[in-house]
Protein backbone atom coordinates (compact mmCIF):
# COMPACT_ATOMS: atom_id res chain seq x y z
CA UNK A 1 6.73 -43.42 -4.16
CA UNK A 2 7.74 -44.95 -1.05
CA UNK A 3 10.67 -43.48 0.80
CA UNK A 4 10.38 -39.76 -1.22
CA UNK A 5 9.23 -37.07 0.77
CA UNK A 6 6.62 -35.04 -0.65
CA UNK A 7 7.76 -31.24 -1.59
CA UNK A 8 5.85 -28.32 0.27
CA UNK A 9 3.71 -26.78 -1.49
CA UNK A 10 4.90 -23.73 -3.05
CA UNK A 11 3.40 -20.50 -1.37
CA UNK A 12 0.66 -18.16 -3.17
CA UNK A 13 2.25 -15.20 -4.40
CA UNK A 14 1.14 -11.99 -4.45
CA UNK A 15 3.09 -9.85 -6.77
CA UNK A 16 4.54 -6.99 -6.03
CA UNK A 17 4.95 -3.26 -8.68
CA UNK A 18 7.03 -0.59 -8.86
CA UNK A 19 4.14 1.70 -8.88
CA UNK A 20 1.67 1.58 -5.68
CA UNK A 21 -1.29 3.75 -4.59
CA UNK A 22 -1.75 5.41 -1.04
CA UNK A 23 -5.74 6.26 -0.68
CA UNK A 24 -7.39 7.82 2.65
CA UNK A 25 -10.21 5.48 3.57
CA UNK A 26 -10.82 7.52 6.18
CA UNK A 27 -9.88 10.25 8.48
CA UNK A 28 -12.21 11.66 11.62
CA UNK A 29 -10.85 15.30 12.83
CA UNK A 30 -8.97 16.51 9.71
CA UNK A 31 -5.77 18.68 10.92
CA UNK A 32 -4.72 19.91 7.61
CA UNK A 33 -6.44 19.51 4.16
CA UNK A 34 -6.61 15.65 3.79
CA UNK A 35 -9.87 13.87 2.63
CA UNK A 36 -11.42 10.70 2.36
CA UNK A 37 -10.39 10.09 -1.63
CA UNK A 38 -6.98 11.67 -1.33
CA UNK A 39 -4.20 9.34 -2.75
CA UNK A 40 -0.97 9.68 -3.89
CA UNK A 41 1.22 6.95 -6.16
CA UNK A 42 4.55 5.84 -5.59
CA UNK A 43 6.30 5.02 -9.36
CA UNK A 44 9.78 3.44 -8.51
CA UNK A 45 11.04 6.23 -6.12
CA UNK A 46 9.36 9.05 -7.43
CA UNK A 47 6.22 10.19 -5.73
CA UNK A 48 3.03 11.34 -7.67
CA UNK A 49 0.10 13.59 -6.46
CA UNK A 50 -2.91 14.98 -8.70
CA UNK A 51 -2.71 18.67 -9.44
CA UNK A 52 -2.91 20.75 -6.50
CA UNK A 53 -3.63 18.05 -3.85
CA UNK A 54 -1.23 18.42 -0.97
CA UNK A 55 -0.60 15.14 1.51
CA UNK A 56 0.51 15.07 5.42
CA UNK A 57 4.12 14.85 5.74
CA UNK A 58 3.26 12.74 8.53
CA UNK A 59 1.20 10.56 7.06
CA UNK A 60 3.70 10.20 3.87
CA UNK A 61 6.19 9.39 6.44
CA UNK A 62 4.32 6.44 8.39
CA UNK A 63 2.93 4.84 4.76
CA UNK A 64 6.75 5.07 2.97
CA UNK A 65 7.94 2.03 4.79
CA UNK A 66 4.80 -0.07 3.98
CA UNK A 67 5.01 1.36 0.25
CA UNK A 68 8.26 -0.16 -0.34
CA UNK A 69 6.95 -3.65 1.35
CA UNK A 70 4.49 -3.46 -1.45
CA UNK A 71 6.95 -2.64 -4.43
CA UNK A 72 8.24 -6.52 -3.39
CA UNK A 73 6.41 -9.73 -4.00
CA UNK A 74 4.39 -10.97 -0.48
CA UNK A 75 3.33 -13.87 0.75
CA UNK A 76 -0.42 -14.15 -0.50
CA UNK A 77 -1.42 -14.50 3.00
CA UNK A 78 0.83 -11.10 4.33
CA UNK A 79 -1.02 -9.19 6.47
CA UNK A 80 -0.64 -6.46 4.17
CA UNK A 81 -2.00 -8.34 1.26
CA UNK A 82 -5.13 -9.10 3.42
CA UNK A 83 -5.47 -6.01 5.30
CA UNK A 84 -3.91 -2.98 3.71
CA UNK A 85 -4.29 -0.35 5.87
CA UNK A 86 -1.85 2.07 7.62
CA UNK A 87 -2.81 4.61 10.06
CA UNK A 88 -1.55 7.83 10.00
CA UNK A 89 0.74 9.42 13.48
CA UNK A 90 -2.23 11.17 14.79
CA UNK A 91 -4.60 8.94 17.08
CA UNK A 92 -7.08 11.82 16.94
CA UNK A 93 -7.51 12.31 13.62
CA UNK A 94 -7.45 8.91 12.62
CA UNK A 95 -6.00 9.11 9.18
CA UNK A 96 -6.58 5.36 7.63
CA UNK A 97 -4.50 5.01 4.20
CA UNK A 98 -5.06 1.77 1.81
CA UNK A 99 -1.96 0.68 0.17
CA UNK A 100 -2.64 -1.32 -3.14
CA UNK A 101 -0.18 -2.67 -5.89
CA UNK A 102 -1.19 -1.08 -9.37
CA UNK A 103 -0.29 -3.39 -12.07
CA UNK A 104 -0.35 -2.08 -15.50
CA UNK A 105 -3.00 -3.53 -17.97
CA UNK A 106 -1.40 -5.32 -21.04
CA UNK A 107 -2.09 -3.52 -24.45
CA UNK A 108 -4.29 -5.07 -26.98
């Protein structure tokens, strides 16, 4: 119609959950006992490991901000929806953690 401005389009959305897994992609000089495979979940704000896997404090300490990021909803085109990787404190072990957004399949 002339005169109306058009709207924006309305942003992609990618969807944040409560529960969000931390896996190591890839680390070079292992200082403790972490290994590629390693992960750990984040359920609301209480923090899951499998039996008798142990995780960097370290590393737990540089993901946790980027973990609750990913609890939100994002921008489909945040960088952490695109690239969703955090390195770990330690340059020379170069500890790479994938942060993903586990949504729960509906029951049928």
């Amino acid at each position: 119609m002339p005169g109306s401005a058009a709207l924006p389009p309305t942003p992609a959305i990618s969807p944040g959950s409560p529960r969000v897994r931390v896996t190591v992609t890839r680390v070079d000089r292992p200082r403790g006992r972490t290994r590629v495979g390693d992960w750990f979940e984040i359920n609301g704000s209480r923090l899951i490991l499998p039996p008798g896997q142990s995780f960097c404090p370290y590393a737990l300490a540089a993901v946790f901000p980027v973990v609750v990021m990913r609890q939100g909803d994002l921008p489909a085109d945040s960088w952490l929806v695109r690239k969703p990787y955090i390195c770990g404190p330690d340059a020379e072990e170069n500890l790479v953690m994938k942060v993903e957004a586990v949504y729960e399949e509906a029951a049928g």
